[in-house]
N, C-alpha and C. Protein backbone atom coordinates (compact mmCIF):
# COMPACT_ATOMS: atom_id res chain seq x y z
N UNK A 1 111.84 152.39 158.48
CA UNK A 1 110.86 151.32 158.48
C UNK A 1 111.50 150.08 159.07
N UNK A 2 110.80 149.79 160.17
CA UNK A 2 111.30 148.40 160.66
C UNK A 2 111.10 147.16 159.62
N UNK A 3 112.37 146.01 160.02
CA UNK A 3 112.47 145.10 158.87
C UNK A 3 111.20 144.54 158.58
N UNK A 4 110.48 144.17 159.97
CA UNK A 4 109.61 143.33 160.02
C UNK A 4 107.75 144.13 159.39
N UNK A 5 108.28 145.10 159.20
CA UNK A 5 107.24 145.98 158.58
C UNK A 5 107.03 146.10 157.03
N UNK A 6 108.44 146.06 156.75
CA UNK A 6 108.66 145.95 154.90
C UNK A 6 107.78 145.18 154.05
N UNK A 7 107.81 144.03 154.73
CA UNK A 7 107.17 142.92 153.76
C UNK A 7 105.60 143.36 153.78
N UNK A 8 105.05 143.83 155.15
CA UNK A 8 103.78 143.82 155.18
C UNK A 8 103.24 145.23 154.17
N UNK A 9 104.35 146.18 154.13
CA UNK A 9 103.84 147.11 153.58
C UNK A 9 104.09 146.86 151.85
N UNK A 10 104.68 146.19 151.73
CA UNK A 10 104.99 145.59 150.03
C UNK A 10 103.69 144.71 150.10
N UNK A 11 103.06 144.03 150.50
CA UNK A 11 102.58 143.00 150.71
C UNK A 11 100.96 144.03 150.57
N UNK A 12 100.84 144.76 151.35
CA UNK A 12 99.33 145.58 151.11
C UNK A 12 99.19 146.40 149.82
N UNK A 13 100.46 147.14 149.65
CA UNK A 13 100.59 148.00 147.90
C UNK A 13 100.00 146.96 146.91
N UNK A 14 100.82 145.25 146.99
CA UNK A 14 100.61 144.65 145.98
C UNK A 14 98.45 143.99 145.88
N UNK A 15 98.27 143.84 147.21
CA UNK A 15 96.77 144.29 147.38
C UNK A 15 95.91 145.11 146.71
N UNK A 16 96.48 145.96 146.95
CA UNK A 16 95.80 147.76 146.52
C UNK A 16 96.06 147.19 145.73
N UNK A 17 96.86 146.60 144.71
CA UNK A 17 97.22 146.91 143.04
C UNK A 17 95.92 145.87 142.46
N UNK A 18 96.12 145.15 143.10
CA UNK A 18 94.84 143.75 142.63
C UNK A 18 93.38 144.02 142.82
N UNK A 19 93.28 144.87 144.08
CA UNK A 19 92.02 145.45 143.95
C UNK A 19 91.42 146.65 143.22
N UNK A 20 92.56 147.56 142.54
CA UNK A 20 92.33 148.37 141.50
C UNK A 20 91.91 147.35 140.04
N UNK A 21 92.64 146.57 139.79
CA UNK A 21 92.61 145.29 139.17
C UNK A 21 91.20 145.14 138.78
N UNK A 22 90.79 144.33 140.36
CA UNK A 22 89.23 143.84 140.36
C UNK A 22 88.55 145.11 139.93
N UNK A 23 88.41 146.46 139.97
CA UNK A 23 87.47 147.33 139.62
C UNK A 23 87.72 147.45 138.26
N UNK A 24 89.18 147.98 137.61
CA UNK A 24 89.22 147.54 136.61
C UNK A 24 88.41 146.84 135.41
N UNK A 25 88.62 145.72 135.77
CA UNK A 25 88.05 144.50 134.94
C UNK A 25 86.33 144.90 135.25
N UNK A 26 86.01 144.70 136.50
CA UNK A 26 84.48 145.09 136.10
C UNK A 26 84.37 146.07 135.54
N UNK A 27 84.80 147.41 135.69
CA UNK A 27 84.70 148.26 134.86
C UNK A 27 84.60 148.27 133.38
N UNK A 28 85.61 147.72 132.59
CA UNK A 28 85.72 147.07 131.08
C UNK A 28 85.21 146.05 130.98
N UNK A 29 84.85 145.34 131.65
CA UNK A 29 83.53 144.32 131.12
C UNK A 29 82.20 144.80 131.61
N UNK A 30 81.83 145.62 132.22
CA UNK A 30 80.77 145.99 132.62
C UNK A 30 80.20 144.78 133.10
N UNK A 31 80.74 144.65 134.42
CA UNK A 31 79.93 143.58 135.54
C UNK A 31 79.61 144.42 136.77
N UNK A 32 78.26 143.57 136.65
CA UNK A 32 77.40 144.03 138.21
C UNK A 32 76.51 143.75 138.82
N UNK A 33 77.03 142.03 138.32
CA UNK A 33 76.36 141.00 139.44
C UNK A 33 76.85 139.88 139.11
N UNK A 34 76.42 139.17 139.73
CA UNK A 34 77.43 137.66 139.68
C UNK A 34 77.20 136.93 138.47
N UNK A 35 75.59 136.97 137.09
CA UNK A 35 75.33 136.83 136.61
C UNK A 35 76.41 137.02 135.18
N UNK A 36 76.73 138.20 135.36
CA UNK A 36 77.58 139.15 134.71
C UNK A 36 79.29 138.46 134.37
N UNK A 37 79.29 138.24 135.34
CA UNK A 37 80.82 137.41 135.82
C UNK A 37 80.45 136.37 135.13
N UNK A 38 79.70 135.60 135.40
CA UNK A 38 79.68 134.17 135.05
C UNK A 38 79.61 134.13 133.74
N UNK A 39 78.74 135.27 132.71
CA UNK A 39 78.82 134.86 131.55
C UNK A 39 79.81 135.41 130.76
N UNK A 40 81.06 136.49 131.50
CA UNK A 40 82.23 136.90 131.15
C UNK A 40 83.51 135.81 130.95
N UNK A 41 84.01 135.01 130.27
CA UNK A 41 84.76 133.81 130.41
C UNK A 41 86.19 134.58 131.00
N UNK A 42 86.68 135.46 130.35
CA UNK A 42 87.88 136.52 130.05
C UNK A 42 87.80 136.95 131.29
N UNK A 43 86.73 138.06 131.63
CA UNK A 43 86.73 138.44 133.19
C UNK A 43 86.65 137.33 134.34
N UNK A 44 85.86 136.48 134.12
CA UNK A 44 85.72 135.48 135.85
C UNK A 44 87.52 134.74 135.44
N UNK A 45 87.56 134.28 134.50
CA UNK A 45 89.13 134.11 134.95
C UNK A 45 90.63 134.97 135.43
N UNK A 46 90.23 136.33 135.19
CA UNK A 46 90.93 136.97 135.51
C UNK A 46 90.76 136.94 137.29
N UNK A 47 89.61 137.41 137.72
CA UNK A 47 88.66 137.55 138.88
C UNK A 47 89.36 136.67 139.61
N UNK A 48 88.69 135.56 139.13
CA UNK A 48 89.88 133.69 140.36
C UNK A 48 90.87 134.19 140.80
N UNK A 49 91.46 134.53 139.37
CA UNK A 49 93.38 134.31 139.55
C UNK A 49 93.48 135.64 140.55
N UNK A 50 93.01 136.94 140.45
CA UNK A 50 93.16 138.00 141.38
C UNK A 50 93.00 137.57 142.61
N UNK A 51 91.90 136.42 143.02
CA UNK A 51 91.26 136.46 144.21
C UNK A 51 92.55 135.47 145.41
N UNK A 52 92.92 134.40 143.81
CA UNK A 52 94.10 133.32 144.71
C UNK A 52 94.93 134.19 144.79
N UNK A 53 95.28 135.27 144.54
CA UNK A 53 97.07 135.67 144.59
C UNK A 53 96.97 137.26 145.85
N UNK A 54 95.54 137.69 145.97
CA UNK A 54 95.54 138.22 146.83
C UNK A 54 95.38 137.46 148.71
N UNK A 55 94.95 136.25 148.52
CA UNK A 55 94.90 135.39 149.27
C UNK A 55 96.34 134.92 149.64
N UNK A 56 97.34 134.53 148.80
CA UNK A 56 98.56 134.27 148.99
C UNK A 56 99.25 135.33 149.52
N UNK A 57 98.73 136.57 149.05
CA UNK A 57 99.87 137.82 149.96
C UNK A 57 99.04 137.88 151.31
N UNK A 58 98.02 137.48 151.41
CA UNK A 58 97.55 138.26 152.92
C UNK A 58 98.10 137.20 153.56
N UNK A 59 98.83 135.83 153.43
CA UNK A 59 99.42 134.32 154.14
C UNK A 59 100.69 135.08 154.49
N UNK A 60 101.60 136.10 154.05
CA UNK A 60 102.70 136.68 154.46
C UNK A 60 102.44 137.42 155.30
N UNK A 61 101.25 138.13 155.28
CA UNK A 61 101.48 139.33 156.03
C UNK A 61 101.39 138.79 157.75
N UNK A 62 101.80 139.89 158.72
CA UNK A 62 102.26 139.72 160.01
C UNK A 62 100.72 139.64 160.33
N UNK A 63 100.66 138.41 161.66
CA UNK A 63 98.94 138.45 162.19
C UNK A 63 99.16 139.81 162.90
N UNK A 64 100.12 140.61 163.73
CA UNK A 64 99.55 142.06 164.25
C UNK A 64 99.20 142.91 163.48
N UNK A 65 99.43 142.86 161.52
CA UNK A 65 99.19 143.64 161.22
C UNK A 65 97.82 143.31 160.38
N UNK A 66 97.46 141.94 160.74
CA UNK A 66 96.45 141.25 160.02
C UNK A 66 95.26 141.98 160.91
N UNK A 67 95.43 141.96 162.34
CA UNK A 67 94.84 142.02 163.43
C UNK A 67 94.20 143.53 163.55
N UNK A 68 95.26 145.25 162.28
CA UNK A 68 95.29 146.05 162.57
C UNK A 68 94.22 146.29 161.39
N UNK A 69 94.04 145.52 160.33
CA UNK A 69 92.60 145.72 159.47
C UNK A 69 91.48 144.63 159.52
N UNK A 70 90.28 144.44 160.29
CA UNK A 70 89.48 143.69 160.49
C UNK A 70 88.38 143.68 159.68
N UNK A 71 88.42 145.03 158.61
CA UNK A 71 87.59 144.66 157.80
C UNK A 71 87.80 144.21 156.41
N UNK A 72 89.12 143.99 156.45
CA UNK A 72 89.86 143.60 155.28
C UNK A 72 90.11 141.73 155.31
N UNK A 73 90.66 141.65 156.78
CA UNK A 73 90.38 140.19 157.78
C UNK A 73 89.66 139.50 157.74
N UNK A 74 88.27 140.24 158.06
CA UNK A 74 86.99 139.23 157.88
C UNK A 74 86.97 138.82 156.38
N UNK A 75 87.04 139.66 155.35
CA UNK A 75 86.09 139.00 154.12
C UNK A 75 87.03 137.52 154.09
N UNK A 76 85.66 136.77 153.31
CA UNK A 76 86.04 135.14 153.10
C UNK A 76 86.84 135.11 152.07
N UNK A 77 88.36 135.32 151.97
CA UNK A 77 89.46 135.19 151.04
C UNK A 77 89.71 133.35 150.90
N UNK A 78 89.62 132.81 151.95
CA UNK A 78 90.12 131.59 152.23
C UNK A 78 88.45 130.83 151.29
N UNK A 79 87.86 131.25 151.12
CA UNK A 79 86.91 130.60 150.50
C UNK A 79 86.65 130.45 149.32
N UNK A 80 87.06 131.63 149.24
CA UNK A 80 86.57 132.58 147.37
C UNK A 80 87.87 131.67 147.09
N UNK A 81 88.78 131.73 147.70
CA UNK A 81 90.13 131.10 146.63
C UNK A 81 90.17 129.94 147.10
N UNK A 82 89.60 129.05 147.81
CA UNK A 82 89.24 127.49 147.34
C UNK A 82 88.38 126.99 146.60
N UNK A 83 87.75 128.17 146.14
CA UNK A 83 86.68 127.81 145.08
C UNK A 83 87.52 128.28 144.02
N UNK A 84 87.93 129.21 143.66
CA UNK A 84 88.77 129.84 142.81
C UNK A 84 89.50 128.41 142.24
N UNK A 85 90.22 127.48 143.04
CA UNK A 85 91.78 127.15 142.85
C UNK A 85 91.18 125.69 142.45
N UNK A 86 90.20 125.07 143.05
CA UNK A 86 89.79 123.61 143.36
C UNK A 86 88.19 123.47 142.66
N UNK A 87 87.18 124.55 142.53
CA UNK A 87 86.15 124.10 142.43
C UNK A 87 85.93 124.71 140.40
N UNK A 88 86.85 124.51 140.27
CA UNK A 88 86.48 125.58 138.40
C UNK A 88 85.76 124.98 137.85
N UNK A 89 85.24 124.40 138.24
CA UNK A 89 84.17 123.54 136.91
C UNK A 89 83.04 123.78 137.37
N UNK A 90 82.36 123.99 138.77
CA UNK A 90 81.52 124.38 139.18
C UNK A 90 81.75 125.66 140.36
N UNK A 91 81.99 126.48 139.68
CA UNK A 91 82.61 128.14 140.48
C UNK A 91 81.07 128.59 140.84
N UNK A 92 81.28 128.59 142.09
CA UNK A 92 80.36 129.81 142.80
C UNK A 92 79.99 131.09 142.47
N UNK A 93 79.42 131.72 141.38
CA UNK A 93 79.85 133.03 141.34
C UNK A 93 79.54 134.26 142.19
N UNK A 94 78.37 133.64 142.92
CA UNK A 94 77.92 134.22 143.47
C UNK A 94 78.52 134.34 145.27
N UNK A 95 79.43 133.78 145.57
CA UNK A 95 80.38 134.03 146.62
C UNK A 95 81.61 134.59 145.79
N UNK A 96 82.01 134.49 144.94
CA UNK A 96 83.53 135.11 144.15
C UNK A 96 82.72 136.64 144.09
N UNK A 97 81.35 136.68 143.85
CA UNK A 97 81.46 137.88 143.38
C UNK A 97 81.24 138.84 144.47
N UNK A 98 80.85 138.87 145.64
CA UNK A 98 80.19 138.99 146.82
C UNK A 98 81.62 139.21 147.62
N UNK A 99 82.72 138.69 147.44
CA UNK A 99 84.10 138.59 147.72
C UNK A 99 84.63 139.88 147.60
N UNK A 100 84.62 140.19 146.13
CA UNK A 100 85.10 141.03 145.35
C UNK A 100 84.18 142.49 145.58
N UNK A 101 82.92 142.53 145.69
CA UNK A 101 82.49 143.58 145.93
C UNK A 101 83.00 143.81 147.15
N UNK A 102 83.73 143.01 148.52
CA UNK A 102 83.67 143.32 150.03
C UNK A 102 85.16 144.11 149.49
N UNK A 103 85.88 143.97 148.61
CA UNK A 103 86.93 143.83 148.75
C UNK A 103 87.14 145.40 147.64
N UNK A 104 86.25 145.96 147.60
CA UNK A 104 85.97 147.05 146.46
C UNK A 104 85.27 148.22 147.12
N UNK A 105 84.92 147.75 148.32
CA UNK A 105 84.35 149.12 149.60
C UNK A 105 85.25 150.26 149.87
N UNK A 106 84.82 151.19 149.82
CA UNK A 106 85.37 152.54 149.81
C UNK A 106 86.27 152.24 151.33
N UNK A 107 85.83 151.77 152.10
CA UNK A 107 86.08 151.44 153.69
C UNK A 107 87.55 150.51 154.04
N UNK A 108 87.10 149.40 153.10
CA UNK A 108 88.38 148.31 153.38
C UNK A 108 89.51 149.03 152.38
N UNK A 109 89.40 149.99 151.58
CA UNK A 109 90.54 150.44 150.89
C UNK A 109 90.98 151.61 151.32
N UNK A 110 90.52 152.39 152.02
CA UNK A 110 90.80 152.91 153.45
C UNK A 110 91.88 152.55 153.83
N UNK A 111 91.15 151.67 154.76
CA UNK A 111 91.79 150.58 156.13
C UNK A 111 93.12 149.74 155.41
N UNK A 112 93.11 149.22 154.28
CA UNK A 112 94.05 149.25 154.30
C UNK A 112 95.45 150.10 154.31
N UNK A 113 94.74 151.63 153.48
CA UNK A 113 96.00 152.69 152.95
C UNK A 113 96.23 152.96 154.04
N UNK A 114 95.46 153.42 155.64
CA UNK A 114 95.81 153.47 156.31
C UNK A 114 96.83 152.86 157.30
N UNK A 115 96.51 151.61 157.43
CA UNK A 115 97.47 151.01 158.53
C UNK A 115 99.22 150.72 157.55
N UNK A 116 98.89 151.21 155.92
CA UNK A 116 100.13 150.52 155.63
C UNK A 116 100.92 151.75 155.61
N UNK A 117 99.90 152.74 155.53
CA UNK A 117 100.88 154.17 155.90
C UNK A 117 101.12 154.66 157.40
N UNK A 118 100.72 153.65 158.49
CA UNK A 118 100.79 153.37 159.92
C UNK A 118 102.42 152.85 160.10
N UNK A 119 102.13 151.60 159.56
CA UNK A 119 103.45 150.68 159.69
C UNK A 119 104.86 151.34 158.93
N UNK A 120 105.17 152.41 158.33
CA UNK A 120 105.95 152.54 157.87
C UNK A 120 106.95 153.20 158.77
């Protein structure tokens, strides 16, 4: 594994782990809609904190390899976690949650296992 590959592939596992996470938690709270979240105190705070810290690993990862999942790329991470980090008193739930479902697609969890079992 090239050096410059390591981080990105530590960097997507710890992804995968947060987005098992997010199903997780909806799962044991039984959420399944943004409604749901919002009146979960326990779950939407868990939810934030998943959403900022998966946002902080995708800031490491390499833009070619950012470039090699576009449907993981597009979702609004940079949004959900400025609302997440800055707006808590009046949280969106309905973009956090809309986030989290993009981020829970059979497709983008794919795309990611794929390219990180690409880069190795």
């Amino acid at each position: 594994m090239k050096q410059s590959n390591k981080l990105d592939v530590i960097c997507i596992n710890k992804i995968l782990k947060y987005i098992k996470n997010i199903n997780e938690a909806y799962d044991t709270f039984q959420i399944g809609s943004a409604d749901d979240l919002e009146k979960n105190v326990i779950c939407h705070l868990a939810i934030t904190q998943i959403i900022t810290n998966i946002y902080e690993i995708k800031l490491k990862i390499q833009d070619a390899t950012l470039a090699k999942m576009p449907l993981f790329y597009k979702i609004g991470l940079k949004a959900a976690r400025n609302i997440a980090s800055h707006d808590y008193d009046s949280l969106d739930f309905d973009i956090i949650y809309k986030r989290t479902c993009q981020l829970l697609k059979p497709e983008v969890l794919n795309e990611l296992e794929t390219i990180k079992n690409d880069i190795k």
